[in-house]
C-alpha atoms as a PDB file:
ATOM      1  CA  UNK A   1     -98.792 -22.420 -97.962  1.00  0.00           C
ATOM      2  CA  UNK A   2     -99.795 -22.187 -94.394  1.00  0.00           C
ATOM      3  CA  UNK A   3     -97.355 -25.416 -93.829  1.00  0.00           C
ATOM      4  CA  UNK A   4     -94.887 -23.673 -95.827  1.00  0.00           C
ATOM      5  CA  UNK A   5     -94.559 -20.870 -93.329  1.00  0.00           C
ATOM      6  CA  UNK A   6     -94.657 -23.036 -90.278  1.00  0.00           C
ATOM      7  CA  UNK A   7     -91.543 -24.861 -91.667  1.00  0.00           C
ATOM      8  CA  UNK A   8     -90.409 -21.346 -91.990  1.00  0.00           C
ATOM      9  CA  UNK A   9     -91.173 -20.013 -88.667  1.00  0.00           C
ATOM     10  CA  UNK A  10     -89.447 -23.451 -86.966  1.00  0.00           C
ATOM     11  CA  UNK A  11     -86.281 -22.688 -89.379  1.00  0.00           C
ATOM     12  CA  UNK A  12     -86.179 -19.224 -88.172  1.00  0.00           C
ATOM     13  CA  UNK A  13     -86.460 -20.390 -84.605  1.00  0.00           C
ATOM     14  CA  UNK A  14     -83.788 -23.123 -84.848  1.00  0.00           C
ATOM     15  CA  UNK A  15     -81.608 -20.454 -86.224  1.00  0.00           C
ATOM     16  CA  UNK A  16     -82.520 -17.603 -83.329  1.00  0.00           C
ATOM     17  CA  UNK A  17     -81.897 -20.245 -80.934  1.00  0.00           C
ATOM     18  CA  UNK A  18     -77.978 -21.095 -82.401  1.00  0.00           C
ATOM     19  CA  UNK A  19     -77.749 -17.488 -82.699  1.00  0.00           C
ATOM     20  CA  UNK A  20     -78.548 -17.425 -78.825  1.00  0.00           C
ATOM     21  CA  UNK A  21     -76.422 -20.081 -77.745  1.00  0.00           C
ATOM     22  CA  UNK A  22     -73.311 -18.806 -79.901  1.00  0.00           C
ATOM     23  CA  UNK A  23     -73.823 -15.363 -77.945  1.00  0.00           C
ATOM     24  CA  UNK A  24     -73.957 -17.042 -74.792  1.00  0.00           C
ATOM     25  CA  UNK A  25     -70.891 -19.071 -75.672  1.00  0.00           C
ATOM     26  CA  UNK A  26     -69.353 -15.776 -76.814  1.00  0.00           C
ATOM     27  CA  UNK A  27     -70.054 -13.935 -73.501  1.00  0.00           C
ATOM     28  CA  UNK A  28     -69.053 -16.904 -70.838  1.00  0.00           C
ATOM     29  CA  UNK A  29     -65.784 -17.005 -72.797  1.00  0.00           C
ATOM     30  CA  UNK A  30     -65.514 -13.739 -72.977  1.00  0.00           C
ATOM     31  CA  UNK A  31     -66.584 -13.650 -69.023  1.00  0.00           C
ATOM     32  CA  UNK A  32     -63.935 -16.453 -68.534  1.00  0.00           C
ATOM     33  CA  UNK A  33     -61.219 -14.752 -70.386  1.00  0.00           C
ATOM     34  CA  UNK A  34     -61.930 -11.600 -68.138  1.00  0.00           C
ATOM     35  CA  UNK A  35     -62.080 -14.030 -65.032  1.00  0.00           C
ATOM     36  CA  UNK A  36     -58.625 -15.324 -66.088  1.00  0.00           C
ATOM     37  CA  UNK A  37     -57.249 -12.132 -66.799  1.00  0.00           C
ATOM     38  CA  UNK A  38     -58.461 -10.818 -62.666  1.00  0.00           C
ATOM     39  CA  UNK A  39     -57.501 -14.129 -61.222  1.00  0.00           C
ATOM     40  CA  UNK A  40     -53.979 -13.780 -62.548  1.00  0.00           C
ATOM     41  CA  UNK A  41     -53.741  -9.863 -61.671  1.00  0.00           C
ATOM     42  CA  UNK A  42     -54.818 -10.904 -58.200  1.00  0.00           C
ATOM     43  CA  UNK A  43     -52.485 -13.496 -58.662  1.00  0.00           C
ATOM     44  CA  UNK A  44     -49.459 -11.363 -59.017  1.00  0.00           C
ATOM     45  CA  UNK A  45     -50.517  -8.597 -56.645  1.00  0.00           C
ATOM     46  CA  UNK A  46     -51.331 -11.980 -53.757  1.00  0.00           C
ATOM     47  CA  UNK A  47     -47.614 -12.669 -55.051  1.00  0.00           C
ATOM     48  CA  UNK A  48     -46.348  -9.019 -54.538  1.00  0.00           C
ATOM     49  CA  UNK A  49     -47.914  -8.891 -51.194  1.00  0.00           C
ATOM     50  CA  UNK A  50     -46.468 -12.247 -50.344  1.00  0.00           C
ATOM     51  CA  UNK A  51     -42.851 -11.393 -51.291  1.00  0.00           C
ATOM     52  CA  UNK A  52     -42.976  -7.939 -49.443  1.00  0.00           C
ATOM     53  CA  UNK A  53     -44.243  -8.923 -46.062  1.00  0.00           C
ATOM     54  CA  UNK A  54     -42.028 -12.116 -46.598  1.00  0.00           C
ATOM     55  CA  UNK A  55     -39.170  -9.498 -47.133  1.00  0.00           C
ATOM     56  CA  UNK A  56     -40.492  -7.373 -44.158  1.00  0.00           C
ATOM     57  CA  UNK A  57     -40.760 -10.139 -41.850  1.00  0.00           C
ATOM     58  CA  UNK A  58     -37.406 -11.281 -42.374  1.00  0.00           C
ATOM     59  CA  UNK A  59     -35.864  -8.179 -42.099  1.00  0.00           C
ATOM     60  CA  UNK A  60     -37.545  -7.955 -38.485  1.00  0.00           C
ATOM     61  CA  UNK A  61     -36.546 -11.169 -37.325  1.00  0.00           C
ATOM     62  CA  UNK A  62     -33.673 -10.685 -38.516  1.00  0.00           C
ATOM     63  CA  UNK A  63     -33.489  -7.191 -36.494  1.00  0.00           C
ATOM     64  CA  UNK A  64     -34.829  -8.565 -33.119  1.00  0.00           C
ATOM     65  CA  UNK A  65     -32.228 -11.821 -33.729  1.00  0.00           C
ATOM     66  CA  UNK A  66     -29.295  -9.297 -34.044  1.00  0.00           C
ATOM     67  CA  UNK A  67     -30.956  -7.366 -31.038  1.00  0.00           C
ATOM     68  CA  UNK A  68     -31.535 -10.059 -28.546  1.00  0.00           C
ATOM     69  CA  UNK A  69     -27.725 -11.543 -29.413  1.00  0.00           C
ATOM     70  CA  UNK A  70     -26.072  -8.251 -28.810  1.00  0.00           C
ATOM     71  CA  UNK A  71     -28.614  -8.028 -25.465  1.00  0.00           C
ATOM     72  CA  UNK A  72     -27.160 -11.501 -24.683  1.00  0.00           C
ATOM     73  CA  UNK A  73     -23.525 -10.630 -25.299  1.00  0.00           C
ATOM     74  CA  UNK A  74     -23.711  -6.665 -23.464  1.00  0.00           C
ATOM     75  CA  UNK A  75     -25.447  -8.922 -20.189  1.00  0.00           C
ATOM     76  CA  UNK A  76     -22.811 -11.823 -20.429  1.00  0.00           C
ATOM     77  CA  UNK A  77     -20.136  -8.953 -20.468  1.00  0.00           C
ATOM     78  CA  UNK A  78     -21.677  -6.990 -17.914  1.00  0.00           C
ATOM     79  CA  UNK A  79     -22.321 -10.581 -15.604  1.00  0.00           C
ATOM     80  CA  UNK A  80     -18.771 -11.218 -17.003  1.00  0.00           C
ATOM     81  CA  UNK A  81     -17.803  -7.297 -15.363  1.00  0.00           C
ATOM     82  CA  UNK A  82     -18.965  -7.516 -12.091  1.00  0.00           C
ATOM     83  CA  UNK A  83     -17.416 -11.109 -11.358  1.00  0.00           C
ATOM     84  CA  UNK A  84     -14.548  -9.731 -12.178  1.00  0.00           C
ATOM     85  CA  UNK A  85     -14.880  -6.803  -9.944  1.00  0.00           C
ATOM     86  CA  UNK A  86     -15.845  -9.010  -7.460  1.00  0.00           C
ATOM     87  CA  UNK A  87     -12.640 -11.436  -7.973  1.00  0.00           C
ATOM     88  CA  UNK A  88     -10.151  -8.087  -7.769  1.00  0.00           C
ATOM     89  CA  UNK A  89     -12.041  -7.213  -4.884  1.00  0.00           C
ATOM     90  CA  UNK A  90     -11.133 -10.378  -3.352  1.00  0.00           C
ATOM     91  CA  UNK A  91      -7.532 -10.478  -4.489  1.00  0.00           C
ATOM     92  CA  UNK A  92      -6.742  -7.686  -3.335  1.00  0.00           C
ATOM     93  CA  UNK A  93      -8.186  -8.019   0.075  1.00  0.00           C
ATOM     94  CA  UNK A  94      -5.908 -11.334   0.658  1.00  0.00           C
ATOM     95  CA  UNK A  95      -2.875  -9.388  -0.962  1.00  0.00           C
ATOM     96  CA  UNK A  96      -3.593  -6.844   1.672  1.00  0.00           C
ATOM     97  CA  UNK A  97      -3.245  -9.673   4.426  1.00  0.00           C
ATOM     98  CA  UNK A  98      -0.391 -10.930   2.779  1.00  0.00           C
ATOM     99  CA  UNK A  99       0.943  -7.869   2.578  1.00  0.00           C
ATOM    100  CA  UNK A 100      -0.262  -7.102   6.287  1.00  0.00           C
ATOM    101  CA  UNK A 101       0.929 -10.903   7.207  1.00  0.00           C
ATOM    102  CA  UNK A 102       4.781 -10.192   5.548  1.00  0.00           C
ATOM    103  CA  UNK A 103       5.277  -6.663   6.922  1.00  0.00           C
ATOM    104  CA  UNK A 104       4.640  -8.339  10.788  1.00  0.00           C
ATOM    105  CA  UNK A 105       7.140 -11.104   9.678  1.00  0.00           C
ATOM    106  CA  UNK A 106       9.935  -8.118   8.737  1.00  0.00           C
ATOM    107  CA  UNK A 107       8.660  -6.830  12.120  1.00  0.00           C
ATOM    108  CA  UNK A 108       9.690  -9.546  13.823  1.00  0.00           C
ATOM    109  CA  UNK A 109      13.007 -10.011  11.841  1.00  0.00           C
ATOM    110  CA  UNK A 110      14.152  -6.513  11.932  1.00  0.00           C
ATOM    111  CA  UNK A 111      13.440  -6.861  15.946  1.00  0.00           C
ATOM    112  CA  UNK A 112      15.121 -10.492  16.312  1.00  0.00           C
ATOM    113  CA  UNK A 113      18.205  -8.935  14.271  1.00  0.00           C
ATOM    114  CA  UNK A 114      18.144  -5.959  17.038  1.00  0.00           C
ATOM    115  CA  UNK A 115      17.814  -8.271  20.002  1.00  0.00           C
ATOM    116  CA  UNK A 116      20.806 -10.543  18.603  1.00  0.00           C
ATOM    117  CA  UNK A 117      22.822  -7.530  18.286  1.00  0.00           C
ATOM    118  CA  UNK A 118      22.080  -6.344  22.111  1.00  0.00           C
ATOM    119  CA  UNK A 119      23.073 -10.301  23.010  1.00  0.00           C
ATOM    120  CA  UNK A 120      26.072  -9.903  21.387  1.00  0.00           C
ATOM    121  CA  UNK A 121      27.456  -7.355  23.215  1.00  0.00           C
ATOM    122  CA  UNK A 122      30.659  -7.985  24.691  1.00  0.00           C
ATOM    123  CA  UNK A 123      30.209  -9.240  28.586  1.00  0.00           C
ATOM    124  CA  UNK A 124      33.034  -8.249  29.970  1.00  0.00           C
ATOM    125  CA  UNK A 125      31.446  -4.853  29.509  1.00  0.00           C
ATOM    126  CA  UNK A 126      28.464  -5.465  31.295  1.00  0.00           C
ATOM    127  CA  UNK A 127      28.956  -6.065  35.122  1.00  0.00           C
ATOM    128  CA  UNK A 128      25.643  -6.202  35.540  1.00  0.00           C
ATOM    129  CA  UNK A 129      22.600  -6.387  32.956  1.00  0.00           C
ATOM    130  CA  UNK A 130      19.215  -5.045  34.182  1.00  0.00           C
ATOM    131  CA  UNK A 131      17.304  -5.899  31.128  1.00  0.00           C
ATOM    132  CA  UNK A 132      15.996  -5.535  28.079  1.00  0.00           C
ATOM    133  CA  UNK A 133      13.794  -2.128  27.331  1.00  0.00           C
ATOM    134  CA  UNK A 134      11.849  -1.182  24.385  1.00  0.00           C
ATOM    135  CA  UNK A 135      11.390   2.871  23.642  1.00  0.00           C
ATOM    136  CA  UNK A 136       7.881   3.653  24.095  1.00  0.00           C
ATOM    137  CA  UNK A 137       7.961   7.312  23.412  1.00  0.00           C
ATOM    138  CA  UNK A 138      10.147  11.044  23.065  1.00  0.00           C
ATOM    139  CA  UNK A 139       9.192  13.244  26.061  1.00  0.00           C
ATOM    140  CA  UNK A 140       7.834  16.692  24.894  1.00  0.00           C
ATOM    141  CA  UNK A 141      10.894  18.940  26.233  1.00  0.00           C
ATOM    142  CA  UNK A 142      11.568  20.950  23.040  1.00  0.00           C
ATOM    143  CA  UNK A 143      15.222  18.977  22.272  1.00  0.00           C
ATOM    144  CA  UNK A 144      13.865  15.558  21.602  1.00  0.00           C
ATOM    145  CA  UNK A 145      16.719  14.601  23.657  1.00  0.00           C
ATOM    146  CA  UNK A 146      14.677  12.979  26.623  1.00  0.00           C
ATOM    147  CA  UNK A 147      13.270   9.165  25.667  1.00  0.00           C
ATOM    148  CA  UNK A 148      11.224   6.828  27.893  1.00  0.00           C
ATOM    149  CA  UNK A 149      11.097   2.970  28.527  1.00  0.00           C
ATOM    150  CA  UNK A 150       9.026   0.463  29.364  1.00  0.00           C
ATOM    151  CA  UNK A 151      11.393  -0.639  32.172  1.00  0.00           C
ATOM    152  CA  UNK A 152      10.849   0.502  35.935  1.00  0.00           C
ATOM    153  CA  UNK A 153      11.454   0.145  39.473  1.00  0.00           C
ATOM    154  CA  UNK A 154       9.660  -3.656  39.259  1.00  0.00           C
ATOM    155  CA  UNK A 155      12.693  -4.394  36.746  1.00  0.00           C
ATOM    156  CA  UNK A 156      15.098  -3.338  39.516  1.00  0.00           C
ATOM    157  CA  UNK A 157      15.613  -0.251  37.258  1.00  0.00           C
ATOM    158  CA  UNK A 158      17.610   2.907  39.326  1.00  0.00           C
ATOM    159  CA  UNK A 159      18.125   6.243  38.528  1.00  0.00           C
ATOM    160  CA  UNK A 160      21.500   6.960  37.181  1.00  0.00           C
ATOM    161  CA  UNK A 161      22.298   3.414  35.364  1.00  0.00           C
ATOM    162  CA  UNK A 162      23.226   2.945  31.903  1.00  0.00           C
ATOM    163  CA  UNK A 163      21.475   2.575  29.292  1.00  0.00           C
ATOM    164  CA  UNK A 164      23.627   1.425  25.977  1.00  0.00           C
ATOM    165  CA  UNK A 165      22.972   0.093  22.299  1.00  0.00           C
ATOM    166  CA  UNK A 166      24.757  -1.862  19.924  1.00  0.00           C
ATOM    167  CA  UNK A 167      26.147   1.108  18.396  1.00  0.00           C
ATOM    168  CA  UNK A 168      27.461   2.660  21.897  1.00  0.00           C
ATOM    169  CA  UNK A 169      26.299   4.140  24.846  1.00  0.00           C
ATOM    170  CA  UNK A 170      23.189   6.310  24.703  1.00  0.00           C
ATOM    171  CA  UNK A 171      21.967   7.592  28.014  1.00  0.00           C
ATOM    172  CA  UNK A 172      21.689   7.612  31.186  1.00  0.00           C
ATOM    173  CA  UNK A 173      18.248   7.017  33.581  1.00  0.00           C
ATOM    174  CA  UNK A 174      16.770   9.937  34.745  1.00  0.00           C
ATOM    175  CA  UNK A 175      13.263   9.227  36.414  1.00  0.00           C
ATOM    176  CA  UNK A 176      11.552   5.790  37.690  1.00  0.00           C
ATOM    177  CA  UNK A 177       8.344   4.928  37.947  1.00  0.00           C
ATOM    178  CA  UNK A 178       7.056   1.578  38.524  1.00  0.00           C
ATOM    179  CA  UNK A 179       6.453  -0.158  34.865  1.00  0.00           C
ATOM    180  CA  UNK A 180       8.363   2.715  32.932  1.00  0.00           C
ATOM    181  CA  UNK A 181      11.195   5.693  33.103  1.00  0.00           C
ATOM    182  CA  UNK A 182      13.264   8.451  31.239  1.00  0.00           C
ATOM    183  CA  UNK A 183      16.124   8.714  29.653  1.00  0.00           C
ATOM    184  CA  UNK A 184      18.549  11.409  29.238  1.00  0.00           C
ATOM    185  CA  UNK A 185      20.098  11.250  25.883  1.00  0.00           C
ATOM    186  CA  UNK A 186      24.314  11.783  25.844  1.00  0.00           C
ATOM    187  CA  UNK A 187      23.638  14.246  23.216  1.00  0.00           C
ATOM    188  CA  UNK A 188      21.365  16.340  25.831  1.00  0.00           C
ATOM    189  CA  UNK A 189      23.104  19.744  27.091  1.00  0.00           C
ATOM    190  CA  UNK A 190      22.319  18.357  30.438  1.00  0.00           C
ATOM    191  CA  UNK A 191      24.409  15.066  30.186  1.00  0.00           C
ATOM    192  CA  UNK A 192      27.448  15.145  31.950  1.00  0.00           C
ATOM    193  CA  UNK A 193      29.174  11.472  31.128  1.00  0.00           C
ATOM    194  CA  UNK A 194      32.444  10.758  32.587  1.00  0.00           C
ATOM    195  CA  UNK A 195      34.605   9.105  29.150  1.00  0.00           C
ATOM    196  CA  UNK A 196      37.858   8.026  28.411  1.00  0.00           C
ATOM    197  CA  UNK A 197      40.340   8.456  25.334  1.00  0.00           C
ATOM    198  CA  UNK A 198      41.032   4.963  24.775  1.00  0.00           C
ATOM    199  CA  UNK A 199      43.900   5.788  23.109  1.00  0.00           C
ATOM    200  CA  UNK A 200      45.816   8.337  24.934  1.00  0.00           C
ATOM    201  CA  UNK A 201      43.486   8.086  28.225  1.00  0.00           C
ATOM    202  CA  UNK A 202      42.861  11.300  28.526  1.00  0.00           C
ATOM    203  CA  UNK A 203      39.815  11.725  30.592  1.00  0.00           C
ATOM    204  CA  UNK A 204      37.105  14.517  30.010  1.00  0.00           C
ATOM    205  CA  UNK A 205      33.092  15.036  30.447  1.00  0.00           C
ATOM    206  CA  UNK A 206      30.819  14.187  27.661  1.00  0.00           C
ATOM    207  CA  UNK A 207      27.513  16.303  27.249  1.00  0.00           C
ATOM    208  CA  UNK A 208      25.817  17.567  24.432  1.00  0.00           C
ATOM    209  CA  UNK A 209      25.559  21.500  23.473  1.00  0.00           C
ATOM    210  CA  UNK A 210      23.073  23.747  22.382  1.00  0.00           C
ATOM    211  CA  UNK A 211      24.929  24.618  19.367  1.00  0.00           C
ATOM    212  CA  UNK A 212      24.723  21.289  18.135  1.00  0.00           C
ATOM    213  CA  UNK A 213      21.723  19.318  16.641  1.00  0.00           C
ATOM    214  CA  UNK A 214      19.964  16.051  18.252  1.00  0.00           C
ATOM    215  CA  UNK A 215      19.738  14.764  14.908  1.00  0.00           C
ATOM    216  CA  UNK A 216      23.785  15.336  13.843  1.00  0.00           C
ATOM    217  CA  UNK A 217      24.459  12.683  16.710  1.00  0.00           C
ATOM    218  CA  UNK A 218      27.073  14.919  17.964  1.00  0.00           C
ATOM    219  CA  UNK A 219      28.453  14.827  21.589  1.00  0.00           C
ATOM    220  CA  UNK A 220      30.383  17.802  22.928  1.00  0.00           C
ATOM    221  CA  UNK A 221      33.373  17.144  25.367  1.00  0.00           C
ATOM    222  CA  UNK A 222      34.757  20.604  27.102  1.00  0.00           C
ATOM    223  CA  UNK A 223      37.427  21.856  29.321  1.00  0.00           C
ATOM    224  CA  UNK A 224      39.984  19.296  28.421  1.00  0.00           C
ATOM    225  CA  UNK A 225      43.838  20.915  29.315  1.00  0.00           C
ATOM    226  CA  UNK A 226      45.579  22.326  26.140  1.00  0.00           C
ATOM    227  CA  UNK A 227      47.979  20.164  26.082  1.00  0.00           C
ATOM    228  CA  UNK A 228      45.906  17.065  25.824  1.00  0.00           C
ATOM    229  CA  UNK A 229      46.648  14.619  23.744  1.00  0.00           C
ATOM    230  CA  UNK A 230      43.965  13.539  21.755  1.00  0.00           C
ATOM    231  CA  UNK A 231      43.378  13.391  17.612  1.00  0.00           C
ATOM    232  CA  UNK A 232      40.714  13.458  15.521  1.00  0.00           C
ATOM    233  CA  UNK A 233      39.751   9.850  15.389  1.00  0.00           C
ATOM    234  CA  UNK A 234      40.159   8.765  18.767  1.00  0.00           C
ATOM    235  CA  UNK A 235      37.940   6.586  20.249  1.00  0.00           C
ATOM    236  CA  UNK A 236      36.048   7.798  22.848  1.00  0.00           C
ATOM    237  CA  UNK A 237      34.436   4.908  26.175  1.00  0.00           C
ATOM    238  CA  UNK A 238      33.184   5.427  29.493  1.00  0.00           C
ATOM    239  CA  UNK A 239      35.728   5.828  31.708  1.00  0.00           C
ATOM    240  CA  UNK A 240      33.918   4.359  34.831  1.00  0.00           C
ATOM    241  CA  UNK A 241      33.878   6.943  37.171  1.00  0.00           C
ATOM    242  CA  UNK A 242      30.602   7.285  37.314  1.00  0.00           C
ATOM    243  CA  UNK A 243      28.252   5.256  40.094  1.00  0.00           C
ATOM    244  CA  UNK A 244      25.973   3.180  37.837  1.00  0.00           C
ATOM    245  CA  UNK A 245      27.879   3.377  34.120  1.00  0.00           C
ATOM    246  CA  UNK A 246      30.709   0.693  33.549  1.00  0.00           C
ATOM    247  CA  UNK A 247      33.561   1.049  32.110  1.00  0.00           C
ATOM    248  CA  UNK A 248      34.508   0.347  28.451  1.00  0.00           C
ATOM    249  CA  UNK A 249      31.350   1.429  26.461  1.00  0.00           C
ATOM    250  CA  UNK A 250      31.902   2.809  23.564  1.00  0.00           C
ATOM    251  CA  UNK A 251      30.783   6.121  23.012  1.00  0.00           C
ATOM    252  CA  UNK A 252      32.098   7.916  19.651  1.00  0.00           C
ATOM    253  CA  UNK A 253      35.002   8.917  17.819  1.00  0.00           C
ATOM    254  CA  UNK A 254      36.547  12.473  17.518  1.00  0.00           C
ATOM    255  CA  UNK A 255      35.414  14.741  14.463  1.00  0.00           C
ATOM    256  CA  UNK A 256      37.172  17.715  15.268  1.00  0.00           C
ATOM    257  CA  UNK A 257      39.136  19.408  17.788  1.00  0.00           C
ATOM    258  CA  UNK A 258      38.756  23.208  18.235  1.00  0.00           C
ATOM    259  CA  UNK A 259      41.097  25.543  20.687  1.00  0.00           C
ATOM    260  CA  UNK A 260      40.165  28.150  23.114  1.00  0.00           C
ATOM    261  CA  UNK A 261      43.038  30.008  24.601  1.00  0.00           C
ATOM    262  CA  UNK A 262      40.632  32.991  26.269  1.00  0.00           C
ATOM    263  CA  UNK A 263      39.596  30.137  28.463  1.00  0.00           C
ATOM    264  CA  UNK A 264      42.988  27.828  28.456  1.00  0.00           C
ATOM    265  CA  UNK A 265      40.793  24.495  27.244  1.00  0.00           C
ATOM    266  CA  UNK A 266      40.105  22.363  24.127  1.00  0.00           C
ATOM    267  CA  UNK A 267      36.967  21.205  22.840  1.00  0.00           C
ATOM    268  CA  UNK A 268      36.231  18.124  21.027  1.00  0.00           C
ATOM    269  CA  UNK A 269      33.527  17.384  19.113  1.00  0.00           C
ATOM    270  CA  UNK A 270      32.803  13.322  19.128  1.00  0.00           C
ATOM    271  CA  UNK A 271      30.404  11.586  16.370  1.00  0.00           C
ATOM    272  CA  UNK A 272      28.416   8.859  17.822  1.00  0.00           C
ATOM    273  CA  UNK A 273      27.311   5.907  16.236  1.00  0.00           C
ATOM    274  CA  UNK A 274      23.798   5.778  17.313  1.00  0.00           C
ATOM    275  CA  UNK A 275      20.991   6.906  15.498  1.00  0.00           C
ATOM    276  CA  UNK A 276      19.041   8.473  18.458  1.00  0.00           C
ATOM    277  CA  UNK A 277      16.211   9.172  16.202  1.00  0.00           C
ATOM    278  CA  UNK A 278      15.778   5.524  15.177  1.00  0.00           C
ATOM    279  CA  UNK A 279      16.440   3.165  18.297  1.00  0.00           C
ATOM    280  CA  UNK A 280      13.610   0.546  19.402  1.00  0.00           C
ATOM    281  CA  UNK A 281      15.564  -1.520  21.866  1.00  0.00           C
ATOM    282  CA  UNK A 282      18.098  -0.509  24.345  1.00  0.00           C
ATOM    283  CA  UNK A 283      19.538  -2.899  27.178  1.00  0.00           C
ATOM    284  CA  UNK A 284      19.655  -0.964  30.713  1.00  0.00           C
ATOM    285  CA  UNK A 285      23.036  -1.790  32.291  1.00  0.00           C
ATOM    286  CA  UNK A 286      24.136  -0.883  35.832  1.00  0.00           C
ATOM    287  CA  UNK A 287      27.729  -1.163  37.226  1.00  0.00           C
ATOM    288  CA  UNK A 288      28.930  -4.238  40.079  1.00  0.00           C
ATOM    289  CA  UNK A 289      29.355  -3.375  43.164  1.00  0.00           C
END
């Protein structure tokens, strides 16, 4: 009996003991399947994560790529900017010296044209050339009729000689000083020219008149005999007379003719041909001896 219940007892034992060991499978599967189940949520959150910082990331390299090539372009524009500035800056400083470089050569044209013309005047005219004369400046008498030279009493330049343009006779020499002197201009109320109709050879004095205007180149001829012949058109030349102006020079031609019989004389008014407000160059003339 007592056996019995040993075998009993070892049955009951053996069968505790599978019960144990089933449980214990039981719970490490059960353990595993929660293991499993947290491994593969941590898993898909690792996953998550991964994706979004990925994501992120890529988005600010992205960003800072786009940045630092629009940086790049803006300075390469700007570097691009200022050469340019620098280049115009350039160009135009040597098309200012060109510019500056051509005017000088016009200069010098525009004066060699002048100086030709003086050359060419006619010689037979001319008993006696003094020299050439630039203007230099307008005296400050109130008429702008009074002009000086750069020609003086070292050029062998005397007051009372002739002083003539391409265009016709302007002047006459008023003052001398040693490297410079005036000029009277023909259109001054205080010029009193001796000329000659060339035409009809009438002979009168040439001046100019208060009434008329520096700038009109006008020259006023007075007291000339009623009966005078003389037109509107004649041309109007020195007639000699005078000590230092030759004879021949042309002086104007006749705009109009005006009558006053109170006084028993004719006026005429004579256009000249040079622009007193313009001349550079002048040739001083005297007459031969």
């Amino acid at each position: 009996m007592a056996r019995y219940f040993r075998k009993k007892g070892k049955a009951k034992n053996i069968i505790l003991k599978g019960k144990g060991i089933i449980i214990a499978v039981i719970l490490f599967a059960l353990l595993g399947s929660f293991i499993l189940v947290d491994t593969t949520y941590d898993i898909g959150v690792i996953d998550f994560c991964s994706d979004t910082v990925n994501t992120v990331a890529s988005s600010v390299s992205t960003f800072f790529t786009s940045t630092f090539e629009k940086i790049k372009n803006d300075w390469n524009a700007i570097t691009d900017h200022i050469s340019i500035l620098e280049e115009n800056k350039l160009l135009k400083q040597r098309i200012w010296e060109l510019e500056r470089e051509q005017a000088l050569l016009d200069e010098y044209a525009k004066e060699n044209k002048r100086l030709k013309e003086l050359m060419n005047i006619d010689d037979t005219l001319l008993d006696e050339v003094i020299g050439y004369a630039q203007i230099t400046g307008i005296a400050s008498t109130g008429t702008y009729n009074i002009l000086t030279v750069n020609k003086g009493t070292m050029d062998k330049v005397s007051v009372g000689m002739a002083v003539i343009t391409p265009s016709g006779f302007m002047g006459t020499v008023i003052e001398c000083h040693r490297t410079w002197s005036k000029v009277r201009c023909i259109v001054s109320p205080e010029s009193a020219i001796s000329v000659l109709n060339s035409r009809s050879r009438v002979i009168g004095i040439a001046g100019g008149n208060s009434t008329l205007y520096y700038s009109e180149n006008l020259i006023y001829i007075k007291y000339l005999p009623l009966d005078s012949d003389i037109q509107v058109g004649d041309a109007i030349i020195t007639s000699g007379y005078d000590e230092f102006i030759p004879k021949g020079v042309y002086v104007g031609q006749i705009k109009s003719i005006s009558e006053n019989r109170n006084a028993n004389y004719l006026t005429a008014v004579v256009e000249s041909n040079v622009d007193f407000l313009a001349v550079e160059e002048v040739i001083i003339v005297s007459k031969g001896k």
